[in-house]
Protein backbone atom coordinates (compact mmCIF):
# COMPACT_ATOMS: atom_id res chain seq x y z
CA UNK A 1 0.00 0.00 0.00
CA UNK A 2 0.94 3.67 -0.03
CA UNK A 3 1.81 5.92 2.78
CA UNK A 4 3.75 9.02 3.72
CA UNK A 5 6.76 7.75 5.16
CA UNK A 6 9.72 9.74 6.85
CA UNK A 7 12.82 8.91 6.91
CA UNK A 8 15.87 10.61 8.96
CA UNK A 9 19.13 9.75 9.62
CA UNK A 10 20.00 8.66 13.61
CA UNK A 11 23.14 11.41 14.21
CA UNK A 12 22.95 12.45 17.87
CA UNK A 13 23.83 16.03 18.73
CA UNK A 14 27.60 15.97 19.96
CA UNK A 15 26.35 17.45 23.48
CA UNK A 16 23.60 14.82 23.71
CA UNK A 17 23.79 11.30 25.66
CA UNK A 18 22.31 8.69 24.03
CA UNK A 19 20.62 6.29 26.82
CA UNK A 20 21.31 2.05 26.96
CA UNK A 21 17.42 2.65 26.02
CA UNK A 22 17.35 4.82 22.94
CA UNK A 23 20.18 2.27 21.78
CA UNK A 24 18.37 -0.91 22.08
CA UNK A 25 15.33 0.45 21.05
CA UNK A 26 16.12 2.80 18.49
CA UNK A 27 13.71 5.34 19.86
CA UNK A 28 15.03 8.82 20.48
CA UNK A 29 13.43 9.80 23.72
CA UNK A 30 14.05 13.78 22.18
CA UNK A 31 13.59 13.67 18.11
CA UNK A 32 14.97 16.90 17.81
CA UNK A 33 18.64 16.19 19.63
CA UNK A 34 18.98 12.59 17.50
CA UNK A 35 17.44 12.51 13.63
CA UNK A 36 18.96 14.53 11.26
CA UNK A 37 17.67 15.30 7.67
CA UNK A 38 14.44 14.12 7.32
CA UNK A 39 13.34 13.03 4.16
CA UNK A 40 9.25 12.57 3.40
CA UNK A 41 7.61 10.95 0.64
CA UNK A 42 5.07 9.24 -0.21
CA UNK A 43 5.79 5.38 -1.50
CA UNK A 44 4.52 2.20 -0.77
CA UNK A 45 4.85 0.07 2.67
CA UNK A 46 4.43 -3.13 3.45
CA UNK A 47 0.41 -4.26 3.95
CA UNK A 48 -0.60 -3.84 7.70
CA UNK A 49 -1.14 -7.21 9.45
CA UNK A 50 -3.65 -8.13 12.01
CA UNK A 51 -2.84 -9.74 15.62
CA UNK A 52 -5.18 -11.56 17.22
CA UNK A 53 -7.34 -8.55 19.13
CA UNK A 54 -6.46 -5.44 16.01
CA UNK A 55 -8.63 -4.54 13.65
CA UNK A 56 -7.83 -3.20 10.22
CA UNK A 57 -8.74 0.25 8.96
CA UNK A 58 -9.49 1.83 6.22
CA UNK A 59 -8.18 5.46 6.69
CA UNK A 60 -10.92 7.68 5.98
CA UNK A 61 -9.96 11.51 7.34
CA UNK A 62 -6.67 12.24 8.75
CA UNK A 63 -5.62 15.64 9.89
CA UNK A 64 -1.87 17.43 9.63
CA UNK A 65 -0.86 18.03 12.59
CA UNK A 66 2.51 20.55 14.09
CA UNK A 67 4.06 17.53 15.25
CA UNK A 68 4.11 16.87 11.25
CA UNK A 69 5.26 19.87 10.21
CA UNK A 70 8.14 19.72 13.15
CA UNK A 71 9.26 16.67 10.95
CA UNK A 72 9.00 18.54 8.20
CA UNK A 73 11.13 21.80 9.36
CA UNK A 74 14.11 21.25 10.74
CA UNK A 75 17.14 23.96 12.77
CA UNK A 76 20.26 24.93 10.74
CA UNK A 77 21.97 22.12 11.72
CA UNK A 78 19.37 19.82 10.10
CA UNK A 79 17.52 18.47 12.96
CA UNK A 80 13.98 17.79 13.07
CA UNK A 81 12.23 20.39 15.42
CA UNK A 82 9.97 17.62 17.18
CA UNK A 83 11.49 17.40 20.54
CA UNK A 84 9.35 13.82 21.73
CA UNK A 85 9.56 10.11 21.39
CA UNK A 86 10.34 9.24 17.49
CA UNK A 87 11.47 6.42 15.48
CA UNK A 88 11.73 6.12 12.02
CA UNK A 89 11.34 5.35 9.09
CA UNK A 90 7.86 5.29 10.08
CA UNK A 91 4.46 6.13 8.23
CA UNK A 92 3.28 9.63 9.87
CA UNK A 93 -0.44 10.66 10.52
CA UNK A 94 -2.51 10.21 13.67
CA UNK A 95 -5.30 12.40 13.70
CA UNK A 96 -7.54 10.30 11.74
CA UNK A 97 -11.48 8.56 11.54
CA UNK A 98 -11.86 4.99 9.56
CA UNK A 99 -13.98 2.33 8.96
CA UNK A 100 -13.26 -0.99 10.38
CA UNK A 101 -12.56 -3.87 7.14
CA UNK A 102 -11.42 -6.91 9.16
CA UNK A 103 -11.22 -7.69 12.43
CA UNK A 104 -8.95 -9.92 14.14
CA UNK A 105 -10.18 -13.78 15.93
CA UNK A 106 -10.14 -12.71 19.25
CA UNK A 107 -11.95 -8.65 18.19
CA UNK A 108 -15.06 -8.22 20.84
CA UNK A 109 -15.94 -4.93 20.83
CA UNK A 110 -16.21 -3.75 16.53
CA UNK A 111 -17.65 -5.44 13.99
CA UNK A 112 -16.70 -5.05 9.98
CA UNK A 113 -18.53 -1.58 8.89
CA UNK A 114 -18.30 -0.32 12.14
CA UNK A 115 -16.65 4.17 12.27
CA UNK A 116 -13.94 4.61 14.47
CA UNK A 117 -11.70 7.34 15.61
CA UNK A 118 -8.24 6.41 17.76
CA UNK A 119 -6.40 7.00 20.35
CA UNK A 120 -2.49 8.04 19.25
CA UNK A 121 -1.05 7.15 22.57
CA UNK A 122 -0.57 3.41 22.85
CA UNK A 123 -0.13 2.43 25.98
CA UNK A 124 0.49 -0.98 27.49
CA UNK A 125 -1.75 -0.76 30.71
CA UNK A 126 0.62 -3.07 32.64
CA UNK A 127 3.24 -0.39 33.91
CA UNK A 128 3.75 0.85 36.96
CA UNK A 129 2.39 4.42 35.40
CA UNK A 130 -0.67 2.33 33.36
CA UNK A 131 -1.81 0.46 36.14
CA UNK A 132 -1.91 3.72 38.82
CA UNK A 133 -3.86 5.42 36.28
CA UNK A 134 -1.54 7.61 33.97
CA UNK A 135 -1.43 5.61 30.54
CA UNK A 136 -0.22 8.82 28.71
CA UNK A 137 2.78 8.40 30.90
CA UNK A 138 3.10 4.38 29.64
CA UNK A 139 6.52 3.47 30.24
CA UNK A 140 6.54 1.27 27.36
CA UNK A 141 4.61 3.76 25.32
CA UNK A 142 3.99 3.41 21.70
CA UNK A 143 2.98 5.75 19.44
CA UNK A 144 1.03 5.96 15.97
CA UNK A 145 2.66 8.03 13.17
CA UNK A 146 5.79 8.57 15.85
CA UNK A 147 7.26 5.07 16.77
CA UNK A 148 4.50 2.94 14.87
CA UNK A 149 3.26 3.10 11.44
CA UNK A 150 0.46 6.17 10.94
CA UNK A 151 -2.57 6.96 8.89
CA UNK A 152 -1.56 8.65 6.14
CA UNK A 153 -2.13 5.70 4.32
CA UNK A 154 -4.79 3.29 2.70
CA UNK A 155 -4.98 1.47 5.82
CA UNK A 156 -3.37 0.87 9.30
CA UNK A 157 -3.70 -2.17 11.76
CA UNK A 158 -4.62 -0.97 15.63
CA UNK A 159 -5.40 -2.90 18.57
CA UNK A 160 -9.59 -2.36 19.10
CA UNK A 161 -9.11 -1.15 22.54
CA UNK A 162 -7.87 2.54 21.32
CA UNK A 163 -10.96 2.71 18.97
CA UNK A 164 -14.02 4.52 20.10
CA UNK A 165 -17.28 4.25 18.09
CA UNK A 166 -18.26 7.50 16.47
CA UNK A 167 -22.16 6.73 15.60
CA UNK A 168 -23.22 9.99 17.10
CA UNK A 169 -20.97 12.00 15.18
CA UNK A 170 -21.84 10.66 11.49
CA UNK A 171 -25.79 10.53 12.47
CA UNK A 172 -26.05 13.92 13.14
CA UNK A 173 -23.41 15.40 10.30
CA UNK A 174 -23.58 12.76 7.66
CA UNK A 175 -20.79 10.82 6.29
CA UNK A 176 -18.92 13.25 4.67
CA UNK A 177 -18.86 15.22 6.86
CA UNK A 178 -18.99 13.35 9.74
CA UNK A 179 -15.83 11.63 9.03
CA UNK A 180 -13.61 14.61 8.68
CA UNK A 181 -15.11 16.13 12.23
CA UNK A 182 -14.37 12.55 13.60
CA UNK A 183 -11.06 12.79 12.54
CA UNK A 184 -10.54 15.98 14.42
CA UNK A 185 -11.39 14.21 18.13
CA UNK A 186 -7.41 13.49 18.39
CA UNK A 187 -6.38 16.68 18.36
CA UNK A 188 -9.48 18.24 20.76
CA UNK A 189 -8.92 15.29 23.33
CA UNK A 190 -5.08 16.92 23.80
CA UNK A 191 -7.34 20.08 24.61
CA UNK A 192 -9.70 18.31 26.51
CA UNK A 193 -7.20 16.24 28.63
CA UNK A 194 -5.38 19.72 29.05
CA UNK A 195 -8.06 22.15 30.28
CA UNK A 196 -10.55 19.64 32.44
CA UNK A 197 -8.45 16.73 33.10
CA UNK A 198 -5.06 18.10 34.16
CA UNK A 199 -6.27 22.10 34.62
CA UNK A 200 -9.20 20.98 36.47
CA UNK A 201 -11.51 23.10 34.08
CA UNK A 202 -13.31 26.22 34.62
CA UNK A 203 -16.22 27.37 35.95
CA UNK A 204 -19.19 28.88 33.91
CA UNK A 205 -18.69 32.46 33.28
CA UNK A 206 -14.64 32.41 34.21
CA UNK A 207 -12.43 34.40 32.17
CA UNK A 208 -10.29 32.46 29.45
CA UNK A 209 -7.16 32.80 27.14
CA UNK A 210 -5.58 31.05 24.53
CA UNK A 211 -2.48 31.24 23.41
CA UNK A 212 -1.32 29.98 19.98
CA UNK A 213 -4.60 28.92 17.36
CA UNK A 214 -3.41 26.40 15.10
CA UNK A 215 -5.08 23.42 15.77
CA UNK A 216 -5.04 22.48 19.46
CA UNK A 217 -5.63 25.85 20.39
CA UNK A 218 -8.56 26.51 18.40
CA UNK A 219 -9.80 23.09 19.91
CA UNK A 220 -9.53 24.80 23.51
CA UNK A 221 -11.23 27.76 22.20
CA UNK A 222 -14.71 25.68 20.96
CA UNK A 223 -13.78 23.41 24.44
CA UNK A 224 -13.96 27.01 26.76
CA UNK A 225 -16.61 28.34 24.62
CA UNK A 226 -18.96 24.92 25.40
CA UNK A 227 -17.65 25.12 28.84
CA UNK A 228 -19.48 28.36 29.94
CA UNK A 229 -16.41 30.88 29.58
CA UNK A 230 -17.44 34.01 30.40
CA UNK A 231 -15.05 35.69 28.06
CA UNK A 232 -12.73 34.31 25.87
CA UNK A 233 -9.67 35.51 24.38
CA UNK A 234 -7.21 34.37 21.76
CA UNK A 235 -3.51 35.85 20.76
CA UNK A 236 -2.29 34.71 17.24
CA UNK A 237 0.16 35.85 15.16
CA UNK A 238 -1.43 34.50 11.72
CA UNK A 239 -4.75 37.14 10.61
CA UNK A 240 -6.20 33.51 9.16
CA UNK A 241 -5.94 31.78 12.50
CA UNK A 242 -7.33 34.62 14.23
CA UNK A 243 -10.30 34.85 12.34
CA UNK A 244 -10.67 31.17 12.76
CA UNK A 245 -10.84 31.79 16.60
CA UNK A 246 -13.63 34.06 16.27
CA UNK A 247 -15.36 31.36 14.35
CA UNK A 248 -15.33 28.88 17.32
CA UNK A 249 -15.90 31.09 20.51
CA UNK A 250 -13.45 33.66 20.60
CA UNK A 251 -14.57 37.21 21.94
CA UNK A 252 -11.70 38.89 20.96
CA UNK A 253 -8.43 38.05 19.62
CA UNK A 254 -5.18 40.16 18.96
CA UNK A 255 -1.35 39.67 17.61
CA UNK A 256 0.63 39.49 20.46
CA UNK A 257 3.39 41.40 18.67
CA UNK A 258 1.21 44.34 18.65
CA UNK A 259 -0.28 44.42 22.24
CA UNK A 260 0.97 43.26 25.56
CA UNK A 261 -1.52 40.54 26.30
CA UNK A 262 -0.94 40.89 29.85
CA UNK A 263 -2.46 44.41 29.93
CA UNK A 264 -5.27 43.37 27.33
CA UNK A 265 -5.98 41.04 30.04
CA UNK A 266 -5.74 43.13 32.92
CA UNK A 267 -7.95 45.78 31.07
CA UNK A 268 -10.79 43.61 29.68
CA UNK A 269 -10.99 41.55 33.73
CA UNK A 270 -10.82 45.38 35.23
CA UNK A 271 -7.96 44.47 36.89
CA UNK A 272 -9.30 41.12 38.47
CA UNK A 273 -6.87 38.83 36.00
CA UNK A 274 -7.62 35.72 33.90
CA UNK A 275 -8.84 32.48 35.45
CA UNK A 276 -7.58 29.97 33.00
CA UNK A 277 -4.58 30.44 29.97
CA UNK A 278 -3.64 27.54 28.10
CA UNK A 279 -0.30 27.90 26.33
CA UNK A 280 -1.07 26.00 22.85
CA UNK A 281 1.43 28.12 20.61
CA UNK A 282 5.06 26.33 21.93
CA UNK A 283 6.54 29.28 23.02
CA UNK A 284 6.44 29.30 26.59
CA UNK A 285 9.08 31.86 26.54
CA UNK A 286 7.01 34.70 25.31
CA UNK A 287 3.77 33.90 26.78
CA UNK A 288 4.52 32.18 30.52
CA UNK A 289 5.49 35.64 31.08
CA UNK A 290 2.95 37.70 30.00
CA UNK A 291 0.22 34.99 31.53
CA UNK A 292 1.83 35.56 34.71
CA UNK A 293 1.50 39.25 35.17
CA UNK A 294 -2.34 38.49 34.37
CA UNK A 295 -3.47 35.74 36.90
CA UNK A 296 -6.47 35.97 38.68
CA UNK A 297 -6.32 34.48 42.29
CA UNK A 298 -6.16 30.58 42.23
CA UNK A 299 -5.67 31.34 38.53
CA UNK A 300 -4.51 28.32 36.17
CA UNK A 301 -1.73 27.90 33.37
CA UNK A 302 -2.13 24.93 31.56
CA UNK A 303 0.95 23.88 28.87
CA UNK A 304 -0.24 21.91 26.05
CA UNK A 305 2.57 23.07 23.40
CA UNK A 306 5.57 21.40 22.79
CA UNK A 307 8.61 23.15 23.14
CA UNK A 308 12.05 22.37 24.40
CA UNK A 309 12.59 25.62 26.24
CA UNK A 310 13.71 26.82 29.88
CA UNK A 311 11.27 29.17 30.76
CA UNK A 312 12.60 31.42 33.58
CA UNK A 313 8.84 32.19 36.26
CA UNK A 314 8.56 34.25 39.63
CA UNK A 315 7.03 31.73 42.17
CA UNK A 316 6.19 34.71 44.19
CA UNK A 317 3.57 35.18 41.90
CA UNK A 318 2.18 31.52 41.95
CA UNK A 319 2.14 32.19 45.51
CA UNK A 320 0.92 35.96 46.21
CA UNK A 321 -2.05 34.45 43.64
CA UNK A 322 -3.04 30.66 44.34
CA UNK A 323 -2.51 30.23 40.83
CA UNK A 324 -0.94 26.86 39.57
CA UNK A 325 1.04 25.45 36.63
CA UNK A 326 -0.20 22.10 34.67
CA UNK A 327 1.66 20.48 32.30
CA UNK A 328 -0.07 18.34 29.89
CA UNK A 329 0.57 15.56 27.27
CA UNK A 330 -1.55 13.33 25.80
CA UNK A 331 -5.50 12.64 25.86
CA UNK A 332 -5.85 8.56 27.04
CA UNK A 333 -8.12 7.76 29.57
CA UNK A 334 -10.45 9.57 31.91
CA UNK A 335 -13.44 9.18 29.95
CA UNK A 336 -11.66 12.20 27.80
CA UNK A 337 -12.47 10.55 24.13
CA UNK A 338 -16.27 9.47 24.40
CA UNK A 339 -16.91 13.14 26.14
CA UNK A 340 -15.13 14.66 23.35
CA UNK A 341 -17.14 12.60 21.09
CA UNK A 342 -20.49 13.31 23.27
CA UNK A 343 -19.90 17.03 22.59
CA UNK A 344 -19.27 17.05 18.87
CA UNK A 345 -22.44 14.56 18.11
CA UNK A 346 -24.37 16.86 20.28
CA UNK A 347 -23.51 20.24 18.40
CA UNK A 348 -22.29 21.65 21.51
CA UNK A 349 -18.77 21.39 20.05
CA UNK A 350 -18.59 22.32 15.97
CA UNK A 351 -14.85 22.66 14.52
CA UNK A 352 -16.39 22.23 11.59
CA UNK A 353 -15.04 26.01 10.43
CA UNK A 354 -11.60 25.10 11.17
CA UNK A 355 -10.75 23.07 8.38
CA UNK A 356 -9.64 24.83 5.88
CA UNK A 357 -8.13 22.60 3.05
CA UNK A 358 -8.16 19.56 1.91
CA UNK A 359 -5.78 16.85 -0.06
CA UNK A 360 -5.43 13.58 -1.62
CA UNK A 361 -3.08 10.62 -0.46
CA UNK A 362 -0.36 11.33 -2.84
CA UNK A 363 -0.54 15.16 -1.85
CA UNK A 364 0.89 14.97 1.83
CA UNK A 365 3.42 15.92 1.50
CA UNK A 366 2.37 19.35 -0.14
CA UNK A 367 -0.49 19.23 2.77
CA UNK A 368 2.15 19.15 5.14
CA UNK A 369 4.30 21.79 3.22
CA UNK A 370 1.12 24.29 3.36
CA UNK A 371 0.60 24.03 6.80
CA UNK A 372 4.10 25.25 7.14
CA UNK A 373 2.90 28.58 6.30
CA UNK A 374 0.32 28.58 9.36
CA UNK A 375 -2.07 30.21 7.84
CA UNK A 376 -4.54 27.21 8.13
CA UNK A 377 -6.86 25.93 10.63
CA UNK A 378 -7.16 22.31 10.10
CA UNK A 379 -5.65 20.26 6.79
CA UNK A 380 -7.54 16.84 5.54
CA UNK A 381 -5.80 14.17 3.58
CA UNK A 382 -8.50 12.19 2.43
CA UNK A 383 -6.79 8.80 1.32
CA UNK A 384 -9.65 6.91 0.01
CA UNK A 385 -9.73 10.12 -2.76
């Protein structure tokens, strides 16, 4: 079959140890400090094949995502900017609906025809971290268009357990469109798992900022919106993304280059400060510190962007304010996928306005190439096209 595969070449960083791990596995436990010029393209892979509890998939909607594009981009020395678990070559893509096409002997739970959506994180739920609760923290974690083969491709072979049913969704939008809304649950459960799960949520009619909407962050602006937020707001550097955040909840949104968000803040919660910000752009260095001088008492900051920075913070503030720091990764467990999926077949939650653009399998790599330019909401690559 076909699928977008990268390739890179394993050249650690001089200043980087390489663990007894990352050896025997060939993982790199930070992409960005071990492959080296990555090399996309789409060709053919081998067939996926079943074990005894997968099922097989037929890829119907998958969504570029910046973890793509951080494969795509690399520094001046050549390194992909992705600074998590990797290994390649591998077939990228793992924001993505399907339709189930075989089903392994020992498959319970799906049945051939059934519509799925799936989890990324694949976690082995016999660790120490699995078993107390915390399987986006698997030790022995696996994960789909990273370590494993993705779903930019015809098909892709996944364990049933990390497939949710999305019946609601397709009823109420149709097929068509159904499947491309299913396909963005991935990247709203990282949201989701971010803002209720790890941040604890909000309370109806709290005051709300986003920072950074590409994807994830426009996710957290519909996810505040549904929530009750008394105001939201958004900062953006792209016009396009901007207006996308006014499409899904946001009350007003600025460039951050041309305002200091901490006094927009300040000015628009009459001095009172922000209950929640959720850093979704990656640049913690630029926006921890403006979020800080703009915390309401027991005020939250909640990192969902990837970024491997140092990011210098005044705990006096933290203290002086009740406020508290979250990090976040991942979106398995606590219920965080079948609310997600609740939400969107209800019409509580429509993303529908963020995608912008769509393209076939043997596009991705120009898909991926676009949304370099961040201009975008949400790209499709529709493989069955």
């Amino acid at each position: 079959m076909k699928g977008l595969v990268l390739d890179a070449k394993w050249d650690p960083r001089p200043d980087y140890k390489v663990s007894d791990w990352e050896k025997e596995t060939g993982k790199a436990i930070s992409g960005n400090n071990v492959w080296r010029y990555p090399k996309l393209e789409v060709r053919e892979w081998p067939d996926p094949e079943l074990g005894p509890h997968d099922v097989l998939l037929e890829v119907q909607a998958c969504g570029v995502c910046g973890s793509d594009m951080h494969f795509y981009e690399t520094d001046e020395d050549g390194y992909i900017l992705y600074p998590g678990l990797t290994k390649f070559p591998t077939i990228l893509g793992h924001e993505f609906s399907s339709k189930v096409v075989e089903v392994g002997p020992e498959v319970t739970m799906l049945k051939v025809g059934d519509y799925v959506t799936t989890e990324e994180m694949i976690w082995c739920g016999r660790c120490t971290p699995c078993r107390n609760g915390y399987p986006n923290h698997c030790e022995n974690l696996e994960e789909i268009g990273f370590t494993i083969p993705g779903a930019f491709a015809k098909y892709i072979a996944v364990d049933e357990k990390f497939c949710w049913k999305v019946d609601g969704i397709l009823e109420r939008h149709g097929l068509e469109k159904g499947v491309e809304l299913a396909a963005l649950t991935e990247p709203t459960t990282v949201a989701y798992n971010g803002i209720f799960e790890r941040g604890g949520g909000i309370r109806p009619g709290h005051y709300a900022a986003v920072f950074g909407t590409g994807p994830i962050g426009l996710a957290a602006v519909g996810l505040l919106e549904a929530a009750g937020a008394g105001r939201i707001v958004a900062f953006e550097v792209s016009p396009e993304r901007r207006e996308l955040a006014k499409l899904v909840g946001a009350d007003y949104v600025y460039d951050p280059r041309e305002v200091a968000p901490h006094e927009v803040m300040m000015a628009l919660s009459k001095g009172e400060g922000f209950n929640m910000m959720v850093e979704a752009a990656g640049a913690p260095q630029l926006t921890v510190p403006e979020m800080e001088k703009s915390l309401a008492i027991n005020g939250k900051i909640v990192q969902i962007g990837r970024a491997a920075q140092r990011v210098p913070m005044f705990l006096e503030v933290l203290q002086v304010r009740r406020s508290q720091v979250f990090g976040a990764q991942g979106h398995s467990g606590h219920e965080t996928f079948p609310n997600v999926i609740r939400m969107v077949a209800s019409g509580r939650l429509d993303l529908s306005p963020i995608i912008t653009a769509r393209y076939k399998l043997d596009d991705t790599v120009e898909a991926i190439a676009k949304a370099t330019e961040r201009k975008d909401g949400k790209i499709i690559v529709r493989p069955q096209w």
